[in-house]
PDB file of N, CA and C in Angstrom:
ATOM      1  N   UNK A   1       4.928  -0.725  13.021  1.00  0.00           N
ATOM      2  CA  UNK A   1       3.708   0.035  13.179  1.00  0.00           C
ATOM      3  C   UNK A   1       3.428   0.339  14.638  1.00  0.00           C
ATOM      4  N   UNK A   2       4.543  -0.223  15.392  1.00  0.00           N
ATOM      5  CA  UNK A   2       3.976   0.222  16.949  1.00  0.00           C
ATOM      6  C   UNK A   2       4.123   1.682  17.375  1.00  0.00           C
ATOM      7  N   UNK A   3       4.702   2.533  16.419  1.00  0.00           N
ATOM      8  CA  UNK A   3       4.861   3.664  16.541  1.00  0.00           C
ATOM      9  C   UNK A   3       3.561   4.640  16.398  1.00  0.00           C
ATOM     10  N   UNK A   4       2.576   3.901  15.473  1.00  0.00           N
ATOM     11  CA  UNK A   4       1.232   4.668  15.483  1.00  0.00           C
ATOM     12  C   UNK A   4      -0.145   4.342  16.334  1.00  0.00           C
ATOM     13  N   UNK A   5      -0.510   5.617  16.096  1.00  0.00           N
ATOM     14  CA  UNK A   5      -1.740   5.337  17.431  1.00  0.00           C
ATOM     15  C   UNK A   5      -3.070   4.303  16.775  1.00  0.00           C
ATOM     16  N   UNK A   6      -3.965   4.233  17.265  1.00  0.00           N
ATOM     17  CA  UNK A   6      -4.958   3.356  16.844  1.00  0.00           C
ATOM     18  C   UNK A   6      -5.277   3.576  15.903  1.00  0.00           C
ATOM     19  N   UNK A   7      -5.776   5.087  16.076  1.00  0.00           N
ATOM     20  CA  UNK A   7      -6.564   5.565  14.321  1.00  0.00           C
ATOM     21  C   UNK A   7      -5.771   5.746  13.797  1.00  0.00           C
ATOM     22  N   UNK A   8      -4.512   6.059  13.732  1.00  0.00           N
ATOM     23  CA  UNK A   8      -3.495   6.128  12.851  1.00  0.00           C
ATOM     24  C   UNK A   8      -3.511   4.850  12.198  1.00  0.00           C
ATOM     25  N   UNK A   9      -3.191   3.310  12.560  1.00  0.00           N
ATOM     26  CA  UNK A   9      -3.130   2.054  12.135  1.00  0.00           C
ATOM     27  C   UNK A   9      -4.746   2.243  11.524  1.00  0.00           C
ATOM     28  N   UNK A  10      -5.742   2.173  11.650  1.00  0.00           N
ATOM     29  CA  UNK A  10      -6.856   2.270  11.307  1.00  0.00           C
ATOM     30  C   UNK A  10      -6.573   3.189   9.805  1.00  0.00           C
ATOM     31  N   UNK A  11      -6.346   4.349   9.903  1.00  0.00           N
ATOM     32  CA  UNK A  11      -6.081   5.337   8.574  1.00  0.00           C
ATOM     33  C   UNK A  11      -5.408   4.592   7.626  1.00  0.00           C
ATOM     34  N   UNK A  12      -3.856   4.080   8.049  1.00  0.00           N
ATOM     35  CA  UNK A  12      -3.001   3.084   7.037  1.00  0.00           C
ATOM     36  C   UNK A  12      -3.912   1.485   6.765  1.00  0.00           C
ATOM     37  N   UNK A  13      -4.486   1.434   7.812  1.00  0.00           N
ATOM     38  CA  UNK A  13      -5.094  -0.440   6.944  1.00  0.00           C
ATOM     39  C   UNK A  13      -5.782   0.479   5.845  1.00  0.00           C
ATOM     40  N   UNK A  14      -6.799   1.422   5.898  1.00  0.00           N
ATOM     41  CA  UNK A  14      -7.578   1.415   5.173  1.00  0.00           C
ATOM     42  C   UNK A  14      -6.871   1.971   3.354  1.00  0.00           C
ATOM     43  N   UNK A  15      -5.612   2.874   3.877  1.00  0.00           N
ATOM     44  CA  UNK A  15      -5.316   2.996   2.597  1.00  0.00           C
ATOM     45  C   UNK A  15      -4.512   2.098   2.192  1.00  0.00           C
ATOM     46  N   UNK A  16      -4.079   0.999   2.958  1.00  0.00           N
ATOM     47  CA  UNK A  16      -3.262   0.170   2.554  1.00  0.00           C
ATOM     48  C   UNK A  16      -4.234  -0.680   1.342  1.00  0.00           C
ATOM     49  N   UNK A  17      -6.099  -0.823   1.359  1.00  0.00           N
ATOM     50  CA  UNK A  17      -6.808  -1.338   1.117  1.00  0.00           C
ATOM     51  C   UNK A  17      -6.839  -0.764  -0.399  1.00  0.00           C
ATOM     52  N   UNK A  18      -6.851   0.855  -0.050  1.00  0.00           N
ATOM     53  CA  UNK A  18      -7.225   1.532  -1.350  1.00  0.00           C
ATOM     54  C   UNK A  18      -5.737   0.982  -2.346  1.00  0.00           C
ATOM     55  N   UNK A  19      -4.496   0.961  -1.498  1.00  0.00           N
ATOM     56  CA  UNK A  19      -3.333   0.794  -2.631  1.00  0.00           C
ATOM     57  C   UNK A  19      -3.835  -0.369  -3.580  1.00  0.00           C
ATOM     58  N   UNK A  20      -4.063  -1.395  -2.951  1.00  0.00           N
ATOM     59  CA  UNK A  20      -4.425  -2.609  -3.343  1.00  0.00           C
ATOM     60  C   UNK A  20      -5.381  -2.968  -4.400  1.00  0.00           C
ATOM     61  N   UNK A  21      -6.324  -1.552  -3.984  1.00  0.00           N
ATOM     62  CA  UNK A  21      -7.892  -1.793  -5.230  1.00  0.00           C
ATOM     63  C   UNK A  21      -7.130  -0.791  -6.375  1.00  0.00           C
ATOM     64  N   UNK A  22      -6.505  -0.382  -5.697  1.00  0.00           N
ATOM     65  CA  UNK A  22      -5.886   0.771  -7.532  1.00  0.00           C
ATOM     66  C   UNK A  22      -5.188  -0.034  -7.734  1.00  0.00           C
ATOM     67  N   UNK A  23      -4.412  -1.025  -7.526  1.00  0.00           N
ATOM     68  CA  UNK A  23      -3.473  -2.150  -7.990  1.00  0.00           C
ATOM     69  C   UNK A  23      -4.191  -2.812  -8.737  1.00  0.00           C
ATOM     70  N   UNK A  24      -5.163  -3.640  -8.302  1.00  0.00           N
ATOM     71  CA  UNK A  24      -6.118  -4.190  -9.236  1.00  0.00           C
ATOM     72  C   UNK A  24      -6.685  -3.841 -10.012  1.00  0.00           C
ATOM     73  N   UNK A  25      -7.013  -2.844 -10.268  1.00  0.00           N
ATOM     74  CA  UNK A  25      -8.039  -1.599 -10.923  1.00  0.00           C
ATOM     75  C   UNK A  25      -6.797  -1.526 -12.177  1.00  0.00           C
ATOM     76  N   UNK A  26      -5.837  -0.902 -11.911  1.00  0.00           N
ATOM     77  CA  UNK A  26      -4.292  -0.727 -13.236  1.00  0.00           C
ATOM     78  C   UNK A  26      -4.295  -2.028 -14.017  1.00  0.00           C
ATOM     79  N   UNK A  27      -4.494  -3.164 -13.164  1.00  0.00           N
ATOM     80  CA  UNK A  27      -3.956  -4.815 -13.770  1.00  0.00           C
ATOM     81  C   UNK A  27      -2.457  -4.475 -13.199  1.00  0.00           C
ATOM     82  N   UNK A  28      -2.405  -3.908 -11.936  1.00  0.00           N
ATOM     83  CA  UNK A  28      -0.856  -4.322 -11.710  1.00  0.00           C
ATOM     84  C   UNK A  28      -0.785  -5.957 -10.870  1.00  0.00           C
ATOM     85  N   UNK A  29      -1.575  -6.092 -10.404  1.00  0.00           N
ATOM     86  CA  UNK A  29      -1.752  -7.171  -9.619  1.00  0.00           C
ATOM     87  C   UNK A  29      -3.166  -8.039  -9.942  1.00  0.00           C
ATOM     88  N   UNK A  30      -3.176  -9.207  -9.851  1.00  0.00           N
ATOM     89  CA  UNK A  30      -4.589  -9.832  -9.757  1.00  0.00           C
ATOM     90  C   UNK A  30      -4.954 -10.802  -8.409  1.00  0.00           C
ATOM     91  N   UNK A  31      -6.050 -10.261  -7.956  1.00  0.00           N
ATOM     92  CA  UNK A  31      -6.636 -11.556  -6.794  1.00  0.00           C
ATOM     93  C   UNK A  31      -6.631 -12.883  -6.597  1.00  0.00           C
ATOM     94  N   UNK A  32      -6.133 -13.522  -6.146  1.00  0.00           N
ATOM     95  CA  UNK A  32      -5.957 -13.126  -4.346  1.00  0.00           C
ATOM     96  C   UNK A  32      -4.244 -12.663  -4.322  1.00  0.00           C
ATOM     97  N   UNK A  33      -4.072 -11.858  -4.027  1.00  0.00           N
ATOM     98  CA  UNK A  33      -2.780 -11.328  -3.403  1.00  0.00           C
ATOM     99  C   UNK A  33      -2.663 -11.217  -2.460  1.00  0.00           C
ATOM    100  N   UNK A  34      -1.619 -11.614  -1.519  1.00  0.00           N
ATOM    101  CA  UNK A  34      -1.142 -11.596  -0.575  1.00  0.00           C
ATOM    102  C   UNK A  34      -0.116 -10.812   0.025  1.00  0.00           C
ATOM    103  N   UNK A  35      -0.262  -9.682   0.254  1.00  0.00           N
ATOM    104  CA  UNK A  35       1.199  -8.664   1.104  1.00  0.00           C
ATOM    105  C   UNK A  35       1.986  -9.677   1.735  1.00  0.00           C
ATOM    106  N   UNK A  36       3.337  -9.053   1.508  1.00  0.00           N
ATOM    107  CA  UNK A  36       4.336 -10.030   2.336  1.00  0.00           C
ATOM    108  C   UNK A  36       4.707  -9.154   3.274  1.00  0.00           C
ATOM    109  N   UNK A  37       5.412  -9.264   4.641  1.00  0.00           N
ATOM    110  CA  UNK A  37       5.699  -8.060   5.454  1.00  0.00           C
ATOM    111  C   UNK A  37       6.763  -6.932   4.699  1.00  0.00           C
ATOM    112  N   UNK A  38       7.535  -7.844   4.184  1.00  0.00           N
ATOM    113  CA  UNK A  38       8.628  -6.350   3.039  1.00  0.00           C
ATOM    114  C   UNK A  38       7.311  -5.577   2.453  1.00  0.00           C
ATOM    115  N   UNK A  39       6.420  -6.103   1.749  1.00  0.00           N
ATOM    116  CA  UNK A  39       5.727  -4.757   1.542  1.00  0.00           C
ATOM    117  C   UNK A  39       4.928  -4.354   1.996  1.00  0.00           C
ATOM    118  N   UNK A  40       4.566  -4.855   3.417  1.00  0.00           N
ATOM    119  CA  UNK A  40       3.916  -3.835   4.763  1.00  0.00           C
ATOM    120  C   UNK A  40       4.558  -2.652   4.598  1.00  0.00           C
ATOM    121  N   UNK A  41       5.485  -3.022   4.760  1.00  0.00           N
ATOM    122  CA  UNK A  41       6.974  -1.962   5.347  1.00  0.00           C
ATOM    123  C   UNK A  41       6.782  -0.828   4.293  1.00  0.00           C
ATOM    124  N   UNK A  42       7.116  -1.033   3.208  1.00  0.00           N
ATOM    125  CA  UNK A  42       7.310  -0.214   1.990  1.00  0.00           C
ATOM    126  C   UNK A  42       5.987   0.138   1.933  1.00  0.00           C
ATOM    127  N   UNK A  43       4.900  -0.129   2.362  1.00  0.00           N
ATOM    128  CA  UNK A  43       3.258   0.583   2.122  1.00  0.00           C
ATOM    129  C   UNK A  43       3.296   1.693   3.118  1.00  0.00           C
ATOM    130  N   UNK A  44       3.917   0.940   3.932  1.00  0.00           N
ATOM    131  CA  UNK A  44       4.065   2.089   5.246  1.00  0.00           C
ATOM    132  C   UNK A  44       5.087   3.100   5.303  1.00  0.00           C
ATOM    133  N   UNK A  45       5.902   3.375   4.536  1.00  0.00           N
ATOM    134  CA  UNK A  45       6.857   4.093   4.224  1.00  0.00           C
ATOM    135  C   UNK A  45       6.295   5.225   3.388  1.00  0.00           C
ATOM    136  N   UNK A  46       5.500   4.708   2.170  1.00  0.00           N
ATOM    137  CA  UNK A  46       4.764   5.706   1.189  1.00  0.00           C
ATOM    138  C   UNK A  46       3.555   6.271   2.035  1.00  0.00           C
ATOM    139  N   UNK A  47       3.226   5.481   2.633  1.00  0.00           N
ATOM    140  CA  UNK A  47       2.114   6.359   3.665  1.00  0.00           C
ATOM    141  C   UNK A  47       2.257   7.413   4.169  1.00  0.00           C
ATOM    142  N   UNK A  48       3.680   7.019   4.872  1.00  0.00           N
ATOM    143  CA  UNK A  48       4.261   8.137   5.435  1.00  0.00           C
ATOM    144  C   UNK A  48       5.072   9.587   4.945  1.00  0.00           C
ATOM    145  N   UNK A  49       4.562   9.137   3.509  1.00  0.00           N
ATOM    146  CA  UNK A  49       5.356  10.157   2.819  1.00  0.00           C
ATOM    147  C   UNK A  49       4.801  11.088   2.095  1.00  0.00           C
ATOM    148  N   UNK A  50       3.203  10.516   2.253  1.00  0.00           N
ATOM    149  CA  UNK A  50       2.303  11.115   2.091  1.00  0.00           C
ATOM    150  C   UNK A  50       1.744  11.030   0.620  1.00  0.00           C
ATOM    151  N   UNK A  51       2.309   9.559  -0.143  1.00  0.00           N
ATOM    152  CA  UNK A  51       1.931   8.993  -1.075  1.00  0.00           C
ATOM    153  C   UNK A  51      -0.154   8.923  -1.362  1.00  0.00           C
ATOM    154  N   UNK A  52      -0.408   8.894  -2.593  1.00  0.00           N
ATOM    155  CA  UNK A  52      -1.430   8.795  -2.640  1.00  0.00           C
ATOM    156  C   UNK A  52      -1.664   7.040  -2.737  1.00  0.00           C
ATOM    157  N   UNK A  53      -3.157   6.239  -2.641  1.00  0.00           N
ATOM    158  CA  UNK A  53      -3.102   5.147  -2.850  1.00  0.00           C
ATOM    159  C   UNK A  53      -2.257   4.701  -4.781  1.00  0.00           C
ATOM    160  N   UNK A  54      -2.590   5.560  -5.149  1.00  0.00           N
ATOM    161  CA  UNK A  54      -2.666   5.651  -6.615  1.00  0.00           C
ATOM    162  C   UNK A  54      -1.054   5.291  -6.921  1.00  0.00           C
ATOM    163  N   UNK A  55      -0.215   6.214  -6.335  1.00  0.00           N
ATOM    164  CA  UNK A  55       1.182   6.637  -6.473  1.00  0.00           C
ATOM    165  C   UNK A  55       1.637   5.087  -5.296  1.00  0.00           C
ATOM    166  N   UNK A  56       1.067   4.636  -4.435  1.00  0.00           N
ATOM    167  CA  UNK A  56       1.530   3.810  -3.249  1.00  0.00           C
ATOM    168  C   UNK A  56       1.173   2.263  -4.656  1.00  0.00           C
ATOM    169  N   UNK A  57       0.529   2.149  -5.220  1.00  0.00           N
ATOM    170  CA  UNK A  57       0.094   1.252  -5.879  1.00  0.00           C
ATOM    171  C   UNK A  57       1.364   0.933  -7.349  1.00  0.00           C
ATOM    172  N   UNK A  58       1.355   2.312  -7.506  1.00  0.00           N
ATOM    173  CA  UNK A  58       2.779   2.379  -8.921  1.00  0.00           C
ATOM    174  C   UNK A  58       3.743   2.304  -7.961  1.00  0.00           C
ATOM    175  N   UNK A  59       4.700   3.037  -7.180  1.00  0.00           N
ATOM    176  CA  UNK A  59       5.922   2.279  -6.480  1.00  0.00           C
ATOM    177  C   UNK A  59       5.602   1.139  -6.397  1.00  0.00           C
ATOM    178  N   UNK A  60       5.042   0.282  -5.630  1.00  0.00           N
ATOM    179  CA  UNK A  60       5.032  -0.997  -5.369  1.00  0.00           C
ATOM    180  C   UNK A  60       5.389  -1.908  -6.276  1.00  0.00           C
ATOM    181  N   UNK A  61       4.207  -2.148  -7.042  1.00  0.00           N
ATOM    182  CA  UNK A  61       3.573  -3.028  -8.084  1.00  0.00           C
ATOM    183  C   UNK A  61       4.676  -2.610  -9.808  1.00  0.00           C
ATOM    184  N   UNK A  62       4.900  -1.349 -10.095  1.00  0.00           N
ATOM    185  CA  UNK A  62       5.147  -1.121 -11.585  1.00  0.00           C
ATOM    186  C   UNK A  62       6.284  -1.278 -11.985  1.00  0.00           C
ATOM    187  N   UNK A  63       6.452  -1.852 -12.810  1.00  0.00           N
ATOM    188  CA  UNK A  63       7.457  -2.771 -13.670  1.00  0.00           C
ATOM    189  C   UNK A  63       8.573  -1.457 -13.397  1.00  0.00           C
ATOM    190  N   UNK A  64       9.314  -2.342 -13.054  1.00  0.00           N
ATOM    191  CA  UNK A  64      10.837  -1.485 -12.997  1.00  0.00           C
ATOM    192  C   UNK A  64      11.909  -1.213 -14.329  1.00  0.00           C
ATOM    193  N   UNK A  65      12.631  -0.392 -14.700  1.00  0.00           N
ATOM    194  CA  UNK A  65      13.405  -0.716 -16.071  1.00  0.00           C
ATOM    195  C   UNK A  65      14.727  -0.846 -15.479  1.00  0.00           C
TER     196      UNK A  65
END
């Protein structure tokens, strides 16, 4: 993340926040959860990709086949 500017890191915590409440919100995850840095990384990747929290919440979290 040293690549982004302040408000930039500021923009990603906050949707990193929203991934998290649509995670909970689906039942993909339940509280207290804890990010590990692998999925800093991968939050920050969909960020950058211009993922919605919604869509950043299903990559992450949704059952794989």
């Amino acid at each position: 993340m040293d690549d982004l500017s302040e408000r930039e890191q500021a923009i990603l915590f906050e949707w990193t926040r929203s991934v998290l409440d649509a995670a909970v919100y689906a039942g993909l995850i339940v509280p207290p959860w804890r990010p590990t840095e692998h999925a800093y990384s991968l939050l920050h990747g969909y960020f950058g990709l211009g993922f919605t929290p919604e869509e950043g919440a299903e990559a992450l979290f949704a059952r794989r086949h």
